[in-house]
C-alpha atoms as a PDB file:
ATOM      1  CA  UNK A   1      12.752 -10.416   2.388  1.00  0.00           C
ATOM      2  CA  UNK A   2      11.735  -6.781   0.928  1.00  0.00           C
ATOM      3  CA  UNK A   3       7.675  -6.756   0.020  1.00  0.00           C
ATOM      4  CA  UNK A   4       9.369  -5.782  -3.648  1.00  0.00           C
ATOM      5  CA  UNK A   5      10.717  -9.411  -3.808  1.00  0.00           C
ATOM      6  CA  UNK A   6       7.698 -11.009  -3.075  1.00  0.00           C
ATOM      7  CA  UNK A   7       5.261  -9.345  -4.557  1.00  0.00           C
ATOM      8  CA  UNK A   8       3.536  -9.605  -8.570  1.00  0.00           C
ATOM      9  CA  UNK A   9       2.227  -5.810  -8.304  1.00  0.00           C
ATOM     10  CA  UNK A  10       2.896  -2.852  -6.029  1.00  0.00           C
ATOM     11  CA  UNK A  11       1.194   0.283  -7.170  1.00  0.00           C
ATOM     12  CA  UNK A  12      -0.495   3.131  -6.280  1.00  0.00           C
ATOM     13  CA  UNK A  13      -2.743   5.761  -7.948  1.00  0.00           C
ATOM     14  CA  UNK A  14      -5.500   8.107  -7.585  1.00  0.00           C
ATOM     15  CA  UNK A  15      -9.007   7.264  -6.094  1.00  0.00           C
ATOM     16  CA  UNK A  16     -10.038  10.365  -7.282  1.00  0.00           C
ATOM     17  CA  UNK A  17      -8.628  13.913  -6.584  1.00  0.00           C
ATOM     18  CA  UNK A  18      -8.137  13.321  -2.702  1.00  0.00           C
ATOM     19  CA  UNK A  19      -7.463   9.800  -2.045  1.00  0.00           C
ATOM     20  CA  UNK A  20      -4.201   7.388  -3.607  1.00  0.00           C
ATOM     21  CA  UNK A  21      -5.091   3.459  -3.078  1.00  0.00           C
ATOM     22  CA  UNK A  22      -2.180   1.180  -3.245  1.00  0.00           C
ATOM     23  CA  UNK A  23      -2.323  -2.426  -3.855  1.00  0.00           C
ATOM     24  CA  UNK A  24       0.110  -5.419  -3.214  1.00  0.00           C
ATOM     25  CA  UNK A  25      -0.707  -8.189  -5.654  1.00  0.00           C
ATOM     26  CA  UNK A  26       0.392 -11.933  -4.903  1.00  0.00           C
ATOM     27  CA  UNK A  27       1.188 -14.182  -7.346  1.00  0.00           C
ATOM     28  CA  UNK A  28      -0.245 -16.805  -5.294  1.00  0.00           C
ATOM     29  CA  UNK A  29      -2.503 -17.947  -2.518  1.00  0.00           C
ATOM     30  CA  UNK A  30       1.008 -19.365  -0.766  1.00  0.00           C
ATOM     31  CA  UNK A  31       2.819 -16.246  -1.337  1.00  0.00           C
ATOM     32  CA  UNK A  32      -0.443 -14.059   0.120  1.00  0.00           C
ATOM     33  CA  UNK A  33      -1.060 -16.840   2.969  1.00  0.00           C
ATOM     34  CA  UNK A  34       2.684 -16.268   3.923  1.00  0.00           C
ATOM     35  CA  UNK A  35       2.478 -12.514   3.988  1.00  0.00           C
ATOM     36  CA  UNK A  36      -0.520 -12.265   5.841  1.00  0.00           C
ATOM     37  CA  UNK A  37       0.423 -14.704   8.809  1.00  0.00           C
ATOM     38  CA  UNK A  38       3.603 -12.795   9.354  1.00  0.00           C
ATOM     39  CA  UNK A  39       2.171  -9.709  10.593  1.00  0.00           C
ATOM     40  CA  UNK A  40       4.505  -7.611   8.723  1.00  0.00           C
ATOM     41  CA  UNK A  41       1.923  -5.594   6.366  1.00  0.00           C
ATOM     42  CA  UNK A  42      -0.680  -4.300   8.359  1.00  0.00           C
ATOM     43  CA  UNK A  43      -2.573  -0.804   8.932  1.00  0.00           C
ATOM     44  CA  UNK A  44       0.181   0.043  11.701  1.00  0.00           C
ATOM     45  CA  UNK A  45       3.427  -0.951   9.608  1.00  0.00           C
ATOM     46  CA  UNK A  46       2.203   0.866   6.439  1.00  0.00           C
ATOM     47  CA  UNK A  47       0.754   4.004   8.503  1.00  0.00           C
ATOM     48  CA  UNK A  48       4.260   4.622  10.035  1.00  0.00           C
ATOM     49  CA  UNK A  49       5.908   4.454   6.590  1.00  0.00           C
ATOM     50  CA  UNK A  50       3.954   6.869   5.511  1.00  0.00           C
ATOM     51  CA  UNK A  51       3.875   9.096   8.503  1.00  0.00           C
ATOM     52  CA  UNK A  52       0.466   9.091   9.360  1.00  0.00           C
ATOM     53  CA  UNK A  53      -1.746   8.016  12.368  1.00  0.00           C
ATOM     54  CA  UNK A  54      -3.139   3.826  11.781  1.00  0.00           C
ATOM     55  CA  UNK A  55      -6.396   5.936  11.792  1.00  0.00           C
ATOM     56  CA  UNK A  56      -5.900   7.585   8.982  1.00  0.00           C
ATOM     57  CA  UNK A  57      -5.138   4.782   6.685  1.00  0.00           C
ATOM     58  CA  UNK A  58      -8.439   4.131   5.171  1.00  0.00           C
ATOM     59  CA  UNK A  59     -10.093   0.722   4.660  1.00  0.00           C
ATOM     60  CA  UNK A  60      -6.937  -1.644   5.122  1.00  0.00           C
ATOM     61  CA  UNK A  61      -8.108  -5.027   3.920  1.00  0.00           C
ATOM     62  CA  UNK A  62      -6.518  -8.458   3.076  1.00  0.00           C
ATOM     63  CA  UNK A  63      -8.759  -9.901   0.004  1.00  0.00           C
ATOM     64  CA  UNK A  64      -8.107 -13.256  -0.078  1.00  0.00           C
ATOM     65  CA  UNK A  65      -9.872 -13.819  -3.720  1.00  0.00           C
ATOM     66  CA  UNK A  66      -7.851 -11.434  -4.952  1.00  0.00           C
ATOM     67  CA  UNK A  67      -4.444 -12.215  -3.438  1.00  0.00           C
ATOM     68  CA  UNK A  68      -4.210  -8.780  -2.758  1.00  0.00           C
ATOM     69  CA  UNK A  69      -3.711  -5.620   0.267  1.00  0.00           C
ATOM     70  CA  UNK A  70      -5.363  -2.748  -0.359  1.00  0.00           C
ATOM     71  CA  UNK A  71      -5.766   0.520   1.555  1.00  0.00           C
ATOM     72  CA  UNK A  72      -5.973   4.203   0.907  1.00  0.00           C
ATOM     73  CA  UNK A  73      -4.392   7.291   2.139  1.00  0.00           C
ATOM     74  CA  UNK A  74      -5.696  10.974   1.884  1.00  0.00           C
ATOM     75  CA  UNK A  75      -3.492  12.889   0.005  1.00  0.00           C
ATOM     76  CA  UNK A  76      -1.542  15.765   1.456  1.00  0.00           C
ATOM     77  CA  UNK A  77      -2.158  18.061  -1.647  1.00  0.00           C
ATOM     78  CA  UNK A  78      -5.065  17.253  -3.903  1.00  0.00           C
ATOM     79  CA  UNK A  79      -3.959  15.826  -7.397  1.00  0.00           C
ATOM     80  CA  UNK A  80      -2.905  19.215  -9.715  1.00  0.00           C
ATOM     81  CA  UNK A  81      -3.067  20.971  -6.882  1.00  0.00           C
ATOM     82  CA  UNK A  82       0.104  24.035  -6.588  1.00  0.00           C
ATOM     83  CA  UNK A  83       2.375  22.109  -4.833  1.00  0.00           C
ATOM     84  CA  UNK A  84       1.297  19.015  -6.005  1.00  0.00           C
ATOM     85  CA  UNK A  85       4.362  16.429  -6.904  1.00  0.00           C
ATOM     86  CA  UNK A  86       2.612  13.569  -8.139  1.00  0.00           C
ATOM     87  CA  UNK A  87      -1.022  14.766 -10.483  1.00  0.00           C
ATOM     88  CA  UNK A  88      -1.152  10.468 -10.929  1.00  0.00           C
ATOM     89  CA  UNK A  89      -0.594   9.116  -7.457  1.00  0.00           C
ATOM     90  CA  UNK A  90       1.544   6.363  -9.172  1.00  0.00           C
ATOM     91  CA  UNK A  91       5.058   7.153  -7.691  1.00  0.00           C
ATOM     92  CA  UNK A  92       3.601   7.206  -3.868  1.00  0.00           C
ATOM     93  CA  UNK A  93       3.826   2.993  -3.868  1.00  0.00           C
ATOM     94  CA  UNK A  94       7.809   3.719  -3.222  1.00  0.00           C
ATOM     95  CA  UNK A  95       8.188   3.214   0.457  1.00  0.00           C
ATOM     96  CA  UNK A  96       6.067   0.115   0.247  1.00  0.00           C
ATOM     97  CA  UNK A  97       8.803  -1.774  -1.541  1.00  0.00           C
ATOM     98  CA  UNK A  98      11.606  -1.733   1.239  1.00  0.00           C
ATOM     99  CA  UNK A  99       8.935  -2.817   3.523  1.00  0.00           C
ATOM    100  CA  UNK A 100      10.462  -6.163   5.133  1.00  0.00           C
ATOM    101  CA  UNK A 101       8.437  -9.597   5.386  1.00  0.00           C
ATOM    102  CA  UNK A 102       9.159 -12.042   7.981  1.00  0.00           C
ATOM    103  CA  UNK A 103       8.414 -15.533   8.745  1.00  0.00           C
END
């Protein structure tokens, strides 16, 4: 099952000028228990969909009271910067959605 299936809220935006957080909301505690035991979102999984090193992927956390994943990436242009394609961050949450969930 795609993450996009699963989850209430994927998104992503800026954390100021440098930075884009995503988060993956859950519904439910089930729903966030099941994600988390499967191993199939963590700081490796997300790093190599986005092309970067697991080190680079800044404060990957599981928050339980929240239902939620949340991590941040820097960005490779700073928002409004020239070649900036995004000024909002909000479109960056796309590769998260294919990402598969298993039991």
């Amino acid at each position: 099952m795609r993450l996009a299936e699963i989850a209430k809220v994927v998104r992503s935006k800026n954390a100021g000028p440098y930075l884009v957080t995503f988060d993956i909301i859950f519904a439910d505690d089930e729903t966030f228990d099941r994600v988390r035991r499967s191993g199939s979102v963590t700081r490796e999984t997300v790093s190599a969909l986005y092309g970067i090193e697991p080190d680079a992927l800044i404060d990957f956390a599981y928050y339980a009271f929240a239902r939620a994943i949340k991590c941040s990436i820097i960005r490779p242009q700073p928002s409004g910067a020239i070649f900036d394609t995004d000024v909002y961050g909000a479109q960056q949450h796309a590769p998260l959605l294919g990402l598969e969930v298993t039991d």
